[in-house]
Protein backbone atom coordinates (compact mmCIF):
# COMPACT_ATOMS: atom_id res chain seq x y z
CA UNK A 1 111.73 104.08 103.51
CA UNK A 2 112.90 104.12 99.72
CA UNK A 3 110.80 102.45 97.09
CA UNK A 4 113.44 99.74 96.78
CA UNK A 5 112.65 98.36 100.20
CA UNK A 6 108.56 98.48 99.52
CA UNK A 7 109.50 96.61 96.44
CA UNK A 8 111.39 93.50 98.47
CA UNK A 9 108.81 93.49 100.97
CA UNK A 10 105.92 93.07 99.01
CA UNK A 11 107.48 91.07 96.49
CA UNK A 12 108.01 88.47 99.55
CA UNK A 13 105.12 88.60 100.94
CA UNK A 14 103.13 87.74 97.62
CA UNK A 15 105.74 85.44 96.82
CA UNK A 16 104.83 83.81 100.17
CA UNK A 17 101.11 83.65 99.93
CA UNK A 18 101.59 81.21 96.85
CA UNK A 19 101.31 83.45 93.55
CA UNK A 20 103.92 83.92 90.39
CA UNK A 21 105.48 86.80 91.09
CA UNK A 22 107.80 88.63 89.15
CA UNK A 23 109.95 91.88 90.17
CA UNK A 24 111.99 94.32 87.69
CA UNK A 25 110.10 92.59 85.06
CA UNK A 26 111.98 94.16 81.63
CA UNK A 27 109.68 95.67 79.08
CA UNK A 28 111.13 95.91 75.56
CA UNK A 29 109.72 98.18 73.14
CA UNK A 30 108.45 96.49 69.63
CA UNK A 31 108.74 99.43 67.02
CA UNK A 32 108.66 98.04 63.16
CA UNK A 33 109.34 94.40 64.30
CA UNK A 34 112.55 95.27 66.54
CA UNK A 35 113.08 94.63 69.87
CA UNK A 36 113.98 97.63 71.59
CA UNK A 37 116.08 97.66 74.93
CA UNK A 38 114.54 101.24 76.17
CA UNK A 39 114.99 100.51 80.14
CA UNK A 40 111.18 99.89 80.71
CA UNK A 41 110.92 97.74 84.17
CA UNK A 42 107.81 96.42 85.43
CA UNK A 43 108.37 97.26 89.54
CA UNK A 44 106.02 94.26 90.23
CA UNK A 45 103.76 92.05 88.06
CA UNK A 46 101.71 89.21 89.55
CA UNK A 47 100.08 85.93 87.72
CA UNK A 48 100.96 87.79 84.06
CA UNK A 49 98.18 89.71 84.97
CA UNK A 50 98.15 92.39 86.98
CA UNK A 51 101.00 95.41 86.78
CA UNK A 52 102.09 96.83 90.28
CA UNK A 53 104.25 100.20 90.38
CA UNK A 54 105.42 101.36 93.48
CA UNK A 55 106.09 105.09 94.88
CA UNK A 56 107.13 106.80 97.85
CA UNK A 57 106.59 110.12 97.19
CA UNK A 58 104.70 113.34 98.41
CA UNK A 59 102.06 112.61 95.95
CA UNK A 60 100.89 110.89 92.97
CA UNK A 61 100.31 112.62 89.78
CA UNK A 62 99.46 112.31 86.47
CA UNK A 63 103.05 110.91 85.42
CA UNK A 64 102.41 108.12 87.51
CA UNK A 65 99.59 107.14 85.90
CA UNK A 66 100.97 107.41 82.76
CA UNK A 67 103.99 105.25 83.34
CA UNK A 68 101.53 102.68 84.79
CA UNK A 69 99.79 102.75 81.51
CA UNK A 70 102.63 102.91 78.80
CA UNK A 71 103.42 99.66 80.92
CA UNK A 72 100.04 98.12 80.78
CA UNK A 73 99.69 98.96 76.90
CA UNK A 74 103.00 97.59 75.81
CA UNK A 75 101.69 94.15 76.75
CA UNK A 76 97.92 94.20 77.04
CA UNK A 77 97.32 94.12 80.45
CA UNK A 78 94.08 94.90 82.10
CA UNK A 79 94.92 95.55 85.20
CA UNK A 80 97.08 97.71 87.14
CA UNK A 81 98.11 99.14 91.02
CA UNK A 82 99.30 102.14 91.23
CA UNK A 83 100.72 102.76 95.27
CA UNK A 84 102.06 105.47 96.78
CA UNK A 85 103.80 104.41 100.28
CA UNK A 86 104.49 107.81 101.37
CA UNK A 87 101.25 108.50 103.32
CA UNK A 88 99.63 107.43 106.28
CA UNK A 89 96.80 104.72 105.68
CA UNK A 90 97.70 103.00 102.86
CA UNK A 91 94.99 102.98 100.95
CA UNK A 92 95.15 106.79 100.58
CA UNK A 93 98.22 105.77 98.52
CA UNK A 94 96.03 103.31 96.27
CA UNK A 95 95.11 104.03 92.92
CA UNK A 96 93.08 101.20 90.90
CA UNK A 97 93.67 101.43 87.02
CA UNK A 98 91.44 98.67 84.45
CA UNK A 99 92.38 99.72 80.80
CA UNK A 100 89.83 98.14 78.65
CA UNK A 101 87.39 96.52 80.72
């Protein structure tokens, strides 16, 4: 299935089991005290906590990672999920990220 339809799905089902849940979150860009509009979009992000971007693809690799990141740094968030729904057991798809803990 596309990402898109991951997305809906698991934003539900969070949304059901009773936490704040946001999807698309927008991520501006603060460069020398201006807001900057760059088309940064948190896929999920759950209690203002934890970041959660979602893939379907034939594997994960370092760019992944590294979008999860610039998304964690650009609002100090600890924790992070990176999954990859293009496999068979999910949690071959699962990548745990902490920055700074």
């Amino acid at each position: 299935m596309l990402e898109s339809a991951y997305k809906e799905c698991l934003f539900y089902k969070i949304a059901k089991a009773g936490l704040f849940v946001e999807k698309e979150k927008i991520m501006p860009l603060i460069f020398e005290e201006v807001r900057l509009e760059c088309g940064y979009r948190i896929d999920i992000l759950v209690e203002r906590k934890l970041v959660i971007e979602l893939k379907s693809v034939e594997a994960l690799n370092d760019v992944h990672l590294a979008q999860t990141l610039t998304y964690m740094k650009l609002r100090n968030y600890k924790l992070g999920l990176l999954m990859n729904f293009n496999v068979t057991l999910l949690k071959d798809g699962l990548k745990r990220i902490a920055n700074g803990l």
